[in-house]
C-alpha atoms as a PDB file:
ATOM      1  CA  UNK A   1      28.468  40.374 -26.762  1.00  0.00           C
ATOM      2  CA  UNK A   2      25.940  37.485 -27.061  1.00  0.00           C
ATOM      3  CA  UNK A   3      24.152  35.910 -24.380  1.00  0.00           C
ATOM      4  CA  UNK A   4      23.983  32.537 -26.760  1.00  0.00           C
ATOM      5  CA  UNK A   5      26.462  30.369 -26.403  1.00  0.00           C
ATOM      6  CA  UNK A   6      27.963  29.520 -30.246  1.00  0.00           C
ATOM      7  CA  UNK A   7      27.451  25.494 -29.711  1.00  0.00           C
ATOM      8  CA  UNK A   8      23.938  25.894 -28.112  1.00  0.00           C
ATOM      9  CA  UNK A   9      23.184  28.178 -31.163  1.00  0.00           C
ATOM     10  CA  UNK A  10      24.770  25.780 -34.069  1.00  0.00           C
ATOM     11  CA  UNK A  11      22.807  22.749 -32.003  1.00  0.00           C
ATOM     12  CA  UNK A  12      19.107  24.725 -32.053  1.00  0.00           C
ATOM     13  CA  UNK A  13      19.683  25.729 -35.460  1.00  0.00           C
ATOM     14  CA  UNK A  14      20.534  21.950 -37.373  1.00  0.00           C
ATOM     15  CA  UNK A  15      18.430  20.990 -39.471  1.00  0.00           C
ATOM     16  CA  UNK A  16      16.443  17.641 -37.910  1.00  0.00           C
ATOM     17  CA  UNK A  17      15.652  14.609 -40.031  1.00  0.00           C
ATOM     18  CA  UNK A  18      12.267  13.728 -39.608  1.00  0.00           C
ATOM     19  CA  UNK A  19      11.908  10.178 -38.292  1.00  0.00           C
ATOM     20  CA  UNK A  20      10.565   7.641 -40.197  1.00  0.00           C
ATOM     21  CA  UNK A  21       9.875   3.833 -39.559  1.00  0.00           C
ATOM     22  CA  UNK A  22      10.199   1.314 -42.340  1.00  0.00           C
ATOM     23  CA  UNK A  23       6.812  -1.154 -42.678  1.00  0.00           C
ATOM     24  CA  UNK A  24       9.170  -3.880 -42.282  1.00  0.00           C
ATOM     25  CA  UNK A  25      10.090  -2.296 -38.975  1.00  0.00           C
ATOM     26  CA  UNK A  26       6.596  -1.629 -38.180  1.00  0.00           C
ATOM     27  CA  UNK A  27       5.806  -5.506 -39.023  1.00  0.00           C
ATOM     28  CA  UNK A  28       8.687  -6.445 -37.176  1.00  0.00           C
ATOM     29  CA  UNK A  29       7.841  -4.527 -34.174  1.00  0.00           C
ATOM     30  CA  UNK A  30       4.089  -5.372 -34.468  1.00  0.00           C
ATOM     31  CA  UNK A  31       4.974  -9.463 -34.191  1.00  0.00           C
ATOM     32  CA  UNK A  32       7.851  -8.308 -31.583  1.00  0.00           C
ATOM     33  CA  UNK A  33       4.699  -7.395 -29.341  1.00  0.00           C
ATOM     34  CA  UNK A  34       2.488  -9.918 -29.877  1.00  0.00           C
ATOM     35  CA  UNK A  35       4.857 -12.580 -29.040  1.00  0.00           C
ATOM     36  CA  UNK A  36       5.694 -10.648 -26.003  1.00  0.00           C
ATOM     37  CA  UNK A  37       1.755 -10.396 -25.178  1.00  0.00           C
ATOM     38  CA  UNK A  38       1.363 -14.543 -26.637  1.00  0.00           C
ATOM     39  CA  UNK A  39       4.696 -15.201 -23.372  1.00  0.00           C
ATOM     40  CA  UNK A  40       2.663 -12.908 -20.957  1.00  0.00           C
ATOM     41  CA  UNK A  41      -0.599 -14.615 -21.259  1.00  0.00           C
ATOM     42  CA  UNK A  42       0.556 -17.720 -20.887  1.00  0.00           C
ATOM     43  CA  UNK A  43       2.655 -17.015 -17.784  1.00  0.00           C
ATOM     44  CA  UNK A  44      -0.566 -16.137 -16.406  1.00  0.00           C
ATOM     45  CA  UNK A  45      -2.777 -18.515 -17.184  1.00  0.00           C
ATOM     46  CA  UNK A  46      -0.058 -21.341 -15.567  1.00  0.00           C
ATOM     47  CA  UNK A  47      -0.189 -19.163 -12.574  1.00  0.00           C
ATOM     48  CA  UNK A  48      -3.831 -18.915 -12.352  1.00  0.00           C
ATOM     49  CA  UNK A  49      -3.537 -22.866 -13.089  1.00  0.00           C
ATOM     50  CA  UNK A  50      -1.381 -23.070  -9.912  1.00  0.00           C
ATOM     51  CA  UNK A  51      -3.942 -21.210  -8.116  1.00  0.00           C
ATOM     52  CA  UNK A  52      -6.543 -22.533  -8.720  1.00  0.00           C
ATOM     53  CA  UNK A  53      -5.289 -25.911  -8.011  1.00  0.00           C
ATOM     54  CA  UNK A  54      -3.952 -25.136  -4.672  1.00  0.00           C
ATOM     55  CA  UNK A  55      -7.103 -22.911  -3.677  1.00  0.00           C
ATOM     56  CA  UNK A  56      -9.532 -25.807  -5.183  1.00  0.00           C
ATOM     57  CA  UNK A  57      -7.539 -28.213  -2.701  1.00  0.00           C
ATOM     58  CA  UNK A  58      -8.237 -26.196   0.028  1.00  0.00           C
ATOM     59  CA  UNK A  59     -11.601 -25.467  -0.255  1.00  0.00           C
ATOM     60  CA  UNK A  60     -11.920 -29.324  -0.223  1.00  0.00           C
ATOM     61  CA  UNK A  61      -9.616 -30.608   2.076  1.00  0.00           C
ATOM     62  CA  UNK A  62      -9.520 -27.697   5.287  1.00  0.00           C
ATOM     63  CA  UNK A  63     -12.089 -28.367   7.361  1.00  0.00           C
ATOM     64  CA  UNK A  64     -13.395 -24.613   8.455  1.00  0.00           C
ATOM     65  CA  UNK A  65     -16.214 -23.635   6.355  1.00  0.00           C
ATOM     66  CA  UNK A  66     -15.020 -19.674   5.645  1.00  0.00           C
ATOM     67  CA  UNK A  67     -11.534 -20.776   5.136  1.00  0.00           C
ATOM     68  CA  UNK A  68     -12.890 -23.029   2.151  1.00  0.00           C
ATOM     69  CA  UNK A  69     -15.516 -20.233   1.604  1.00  0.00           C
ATOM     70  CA  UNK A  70     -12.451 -17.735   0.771  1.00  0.00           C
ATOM     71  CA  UNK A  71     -10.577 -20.848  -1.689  1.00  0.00           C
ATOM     72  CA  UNK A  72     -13.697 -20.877  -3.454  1.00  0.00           C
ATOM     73  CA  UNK A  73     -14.022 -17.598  -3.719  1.00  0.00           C
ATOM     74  CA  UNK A  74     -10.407 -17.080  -5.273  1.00  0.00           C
ATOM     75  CA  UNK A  75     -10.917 -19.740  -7.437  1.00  0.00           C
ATOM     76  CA  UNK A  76     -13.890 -18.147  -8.874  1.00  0.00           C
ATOM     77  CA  UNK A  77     -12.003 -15.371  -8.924  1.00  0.00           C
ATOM     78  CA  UNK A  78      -9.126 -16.727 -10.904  1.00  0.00           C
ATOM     79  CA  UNK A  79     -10.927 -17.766 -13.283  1.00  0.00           C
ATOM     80  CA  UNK A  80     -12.785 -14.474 -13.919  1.00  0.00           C
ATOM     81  CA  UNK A  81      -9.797 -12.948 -13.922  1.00  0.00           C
ATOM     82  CA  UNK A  82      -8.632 -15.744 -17.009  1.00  0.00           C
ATOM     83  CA  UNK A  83     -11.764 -14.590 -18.693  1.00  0.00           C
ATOM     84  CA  UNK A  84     -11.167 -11.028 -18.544  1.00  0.00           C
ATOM     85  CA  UNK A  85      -7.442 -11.433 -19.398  1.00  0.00           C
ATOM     86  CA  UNK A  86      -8.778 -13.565 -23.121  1.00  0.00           C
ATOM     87  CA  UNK A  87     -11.406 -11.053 -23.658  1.00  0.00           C
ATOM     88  CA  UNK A  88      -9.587  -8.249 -22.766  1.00  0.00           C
ATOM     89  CA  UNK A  89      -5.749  -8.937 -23.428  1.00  0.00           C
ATOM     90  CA  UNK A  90      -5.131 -11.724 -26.079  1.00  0.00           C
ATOM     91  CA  UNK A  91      -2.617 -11.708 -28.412  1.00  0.00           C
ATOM     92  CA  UNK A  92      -3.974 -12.144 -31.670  1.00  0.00           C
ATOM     93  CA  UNK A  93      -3.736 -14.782 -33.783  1.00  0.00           C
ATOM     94  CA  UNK A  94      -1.191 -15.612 -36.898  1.00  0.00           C
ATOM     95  CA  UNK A  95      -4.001 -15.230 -38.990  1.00  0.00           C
ATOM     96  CA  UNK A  96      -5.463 -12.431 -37.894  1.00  0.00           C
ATOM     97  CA  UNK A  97      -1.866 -10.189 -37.554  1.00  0.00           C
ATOM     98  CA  UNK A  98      -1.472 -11.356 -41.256  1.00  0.00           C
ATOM     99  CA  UNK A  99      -4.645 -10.057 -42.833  1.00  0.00           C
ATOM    100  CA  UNK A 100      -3.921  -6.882 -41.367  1.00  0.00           C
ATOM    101  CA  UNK A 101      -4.330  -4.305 -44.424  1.00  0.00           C
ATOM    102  CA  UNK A 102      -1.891  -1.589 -42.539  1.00  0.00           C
ATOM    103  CA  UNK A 103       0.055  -2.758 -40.216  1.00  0.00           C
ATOM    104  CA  UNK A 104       0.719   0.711 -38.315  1.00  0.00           C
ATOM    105  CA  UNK A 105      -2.793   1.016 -37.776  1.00  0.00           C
ATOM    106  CA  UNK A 106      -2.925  -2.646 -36.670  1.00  0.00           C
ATOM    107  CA  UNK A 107       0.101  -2.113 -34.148  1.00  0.00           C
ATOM    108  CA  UNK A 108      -1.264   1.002 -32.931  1.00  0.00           C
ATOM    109  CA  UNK A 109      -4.954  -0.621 -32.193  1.00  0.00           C
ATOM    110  CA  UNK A 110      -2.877  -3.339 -30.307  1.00  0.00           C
ATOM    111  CA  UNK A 111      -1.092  -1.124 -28.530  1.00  0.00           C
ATOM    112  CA  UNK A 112      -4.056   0.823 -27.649  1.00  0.00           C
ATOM    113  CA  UNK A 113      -5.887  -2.188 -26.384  1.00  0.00           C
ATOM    114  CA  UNK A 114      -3.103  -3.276 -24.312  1.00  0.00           C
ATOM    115  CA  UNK A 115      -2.836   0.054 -22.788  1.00  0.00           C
ATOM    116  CA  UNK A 116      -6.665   0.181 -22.200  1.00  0.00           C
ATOM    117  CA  UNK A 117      -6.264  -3.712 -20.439  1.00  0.00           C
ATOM    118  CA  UNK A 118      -3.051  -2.716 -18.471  1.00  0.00           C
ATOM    119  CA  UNK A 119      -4.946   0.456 -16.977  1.00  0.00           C
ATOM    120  CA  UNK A 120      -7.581  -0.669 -15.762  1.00  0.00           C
ATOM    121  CA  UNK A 121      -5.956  -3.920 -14.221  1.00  0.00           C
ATOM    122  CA  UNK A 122      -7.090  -3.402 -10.618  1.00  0.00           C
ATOM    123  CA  UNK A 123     -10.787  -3.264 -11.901  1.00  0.00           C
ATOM    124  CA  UNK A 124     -10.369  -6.625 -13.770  1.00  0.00           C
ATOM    125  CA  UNK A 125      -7.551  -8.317 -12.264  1.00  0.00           C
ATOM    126  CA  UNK A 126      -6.737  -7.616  -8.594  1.00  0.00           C
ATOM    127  CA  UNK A 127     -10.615  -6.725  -7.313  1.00  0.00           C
ATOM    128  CA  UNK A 128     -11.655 -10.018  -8.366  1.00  0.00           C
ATOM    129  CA  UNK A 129      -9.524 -11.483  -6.470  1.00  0.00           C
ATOM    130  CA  UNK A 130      -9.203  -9.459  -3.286  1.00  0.00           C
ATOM    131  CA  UNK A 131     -12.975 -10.811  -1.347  1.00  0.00           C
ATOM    132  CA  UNK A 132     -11.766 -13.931  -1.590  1.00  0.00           C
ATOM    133  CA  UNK A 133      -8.336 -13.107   0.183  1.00  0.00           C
ATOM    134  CA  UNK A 134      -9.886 -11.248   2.778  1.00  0.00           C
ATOM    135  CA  UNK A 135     -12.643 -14.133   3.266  1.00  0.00           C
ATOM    136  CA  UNK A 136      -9.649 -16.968   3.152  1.00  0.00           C
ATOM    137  CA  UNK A 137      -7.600 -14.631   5.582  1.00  0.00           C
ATOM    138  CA  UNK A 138     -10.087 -14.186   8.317  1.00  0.00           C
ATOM    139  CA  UNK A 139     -10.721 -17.664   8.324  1.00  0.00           C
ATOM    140  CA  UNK A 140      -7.682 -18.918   8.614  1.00  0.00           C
ATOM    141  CA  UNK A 141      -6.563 -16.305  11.224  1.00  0.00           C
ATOM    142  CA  UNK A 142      -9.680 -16.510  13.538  1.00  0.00           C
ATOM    143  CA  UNK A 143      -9.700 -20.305  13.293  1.00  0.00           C
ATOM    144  CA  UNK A 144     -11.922 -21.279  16.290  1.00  0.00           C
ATOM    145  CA  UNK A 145      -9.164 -23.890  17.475  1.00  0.00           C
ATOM    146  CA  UNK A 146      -6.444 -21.183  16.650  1.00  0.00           C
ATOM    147  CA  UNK A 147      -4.830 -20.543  20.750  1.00  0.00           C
ATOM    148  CA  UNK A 148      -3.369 -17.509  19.853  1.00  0.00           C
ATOM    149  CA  UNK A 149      -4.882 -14.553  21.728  1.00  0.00           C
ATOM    150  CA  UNK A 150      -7.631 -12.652  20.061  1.00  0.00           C
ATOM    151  CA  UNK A 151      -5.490  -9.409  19.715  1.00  0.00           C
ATOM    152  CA  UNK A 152      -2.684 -11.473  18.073  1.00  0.00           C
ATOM    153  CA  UNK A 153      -4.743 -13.058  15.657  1.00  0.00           C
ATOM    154  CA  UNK A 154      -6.223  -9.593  15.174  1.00  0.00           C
ATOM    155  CA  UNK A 155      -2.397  -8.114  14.643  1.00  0.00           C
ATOM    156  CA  UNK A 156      -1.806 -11.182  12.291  1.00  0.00           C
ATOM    157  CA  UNK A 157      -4.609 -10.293  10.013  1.00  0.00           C
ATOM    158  CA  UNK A 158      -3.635  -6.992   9.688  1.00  0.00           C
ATOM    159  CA  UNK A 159      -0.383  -7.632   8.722  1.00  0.00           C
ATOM    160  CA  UNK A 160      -1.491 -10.083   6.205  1.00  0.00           C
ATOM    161  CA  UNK A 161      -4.073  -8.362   4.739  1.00  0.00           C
ATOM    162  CA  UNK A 162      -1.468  -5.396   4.401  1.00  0.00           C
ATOM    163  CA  UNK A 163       1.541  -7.577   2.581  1.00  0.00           C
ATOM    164  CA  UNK A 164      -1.654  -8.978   0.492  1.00  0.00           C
ATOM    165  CA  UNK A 165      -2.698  -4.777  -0.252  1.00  0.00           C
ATOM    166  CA  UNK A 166       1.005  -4.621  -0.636  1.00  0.00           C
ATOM    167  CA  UNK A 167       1.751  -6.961  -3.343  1.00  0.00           C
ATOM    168  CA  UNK A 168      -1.666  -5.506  -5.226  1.00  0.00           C
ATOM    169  CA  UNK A 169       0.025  -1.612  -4.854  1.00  0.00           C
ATOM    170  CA  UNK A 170       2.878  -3.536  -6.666  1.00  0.00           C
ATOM    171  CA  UNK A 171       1.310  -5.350  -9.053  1.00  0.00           C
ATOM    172  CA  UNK A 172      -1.003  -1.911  -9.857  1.00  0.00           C
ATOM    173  CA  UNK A 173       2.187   0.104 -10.194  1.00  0.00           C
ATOM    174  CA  UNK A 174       3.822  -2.237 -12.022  1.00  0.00           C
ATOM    175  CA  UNK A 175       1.217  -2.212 -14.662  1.00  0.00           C
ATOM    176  CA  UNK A 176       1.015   1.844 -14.265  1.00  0.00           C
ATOM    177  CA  UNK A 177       4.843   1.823 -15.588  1.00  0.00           C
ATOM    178  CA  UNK A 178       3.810  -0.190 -18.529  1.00  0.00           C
ATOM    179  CA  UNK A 179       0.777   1.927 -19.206  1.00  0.00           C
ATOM    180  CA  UNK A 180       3.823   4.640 -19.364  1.00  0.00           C
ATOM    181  CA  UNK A 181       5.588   2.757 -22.097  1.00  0.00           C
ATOM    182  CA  UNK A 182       2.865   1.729 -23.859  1.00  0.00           C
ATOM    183  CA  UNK A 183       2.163   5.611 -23.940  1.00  0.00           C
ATOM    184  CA  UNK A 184       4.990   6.635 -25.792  1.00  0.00           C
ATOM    185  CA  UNK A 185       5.320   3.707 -28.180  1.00  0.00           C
ATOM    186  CA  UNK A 186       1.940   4.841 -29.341  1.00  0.00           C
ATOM    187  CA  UNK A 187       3.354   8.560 -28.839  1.00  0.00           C
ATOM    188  CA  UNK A 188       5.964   7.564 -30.957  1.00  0.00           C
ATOM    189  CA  UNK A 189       3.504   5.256 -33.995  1.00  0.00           C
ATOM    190  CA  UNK A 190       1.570   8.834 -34.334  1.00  0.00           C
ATOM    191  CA  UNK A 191       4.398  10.715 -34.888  1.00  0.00           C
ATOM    192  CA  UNK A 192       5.894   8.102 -37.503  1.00  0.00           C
ATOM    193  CA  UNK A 193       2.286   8.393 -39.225  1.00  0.00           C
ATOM    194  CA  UNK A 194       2.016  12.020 -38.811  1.00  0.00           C
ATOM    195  CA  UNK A 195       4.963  12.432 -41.482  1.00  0.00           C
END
């Protein structure tokens, strides 16, 4: 008697097809990506254009100097963070995806520099941004002419600054999961080039 079932043996035993990618598919998928990276950036950068807008009208307009302090701070921020996001994340150009010699090696270098921009997002991305919050926070929370208590403004900032370290876990994790899936697209290139 066998301790092998007969359908887990016939399963184990096919043969497999190796699996192979087309360059049409890998050109297909490589502008796929880049179009997806083009629609990310520019989400972005009209966020950061929102930001900086509101943050730039408060450091003018409210009157207590570390309030507009921490808005100038976050707009200097912001725009770091627009820097780092060309330099470091930028789709590339029509011209430059179509004088790509072979285009698995260009979709895997994109790929790769994605992955390196998504991982290290909380060194370019969210730490740029976070002395100004803390700055703008404090200000507006112990506001001189604030007549809350001292320990409720005191609760208040904590809670903010913890929604605030909240939405940055988030945003970290977030790009952690597509760090993931980056992973085994590139996982996936190699084995296609591997054949």
């Amino acid at each position: 008697m066998t301790d092998r079932d007969p359908l887990q043996e016939l399963w184990t035993n096919q043969a497999q097809e190796p699996f192979t990618m087309s360059l049409a598919d890998i050109r297909a998928r490589a502008t796929r990506f880049q179009a997806r990276i083009r629609w990310r950036n520019a989400t972005e950068y009209a966020a950061s254009i929102f930001v900086i807008a509101c943050f730039g009208w408060f450091a003018v307009t409210i009157p207590s100097p570390i309030v507009q302090l921490g808005a100038a701070m976050i707009v200097l921020g912001t725009l770091y963070v627009c820097w780092k996001l060309y330099t470091l994340a930028r789709a590339k150009t029509a011209d430059e995806t179509d004088q790509a010699q072979a285009w698995a090696e260009f979709h895997r270098s994109e790929l790769q520099r994605q992955r390196t921009a998504l991982d290290t997002v909380w060194r370019w991305y969210l730490a740029p941004l976070a002395p100004g919050l803390l700055v703008f926070l404090a200000g507006a929370t112990f506001a001189p002419d604030s007549p809350a208590p001292l320990p409720a403004r005191a609760i208040l900032f904590g809670l903010s600054v913890c929604f605030a370290g909240a939405v940055f876990a988030g945003v970290a994790w977030l790009n952690k999961q597509a760090v993931k899936t980056l992973d085994r697209e590139i996982a996936a290139l190699d084995q296609i080039r591997a054949v």
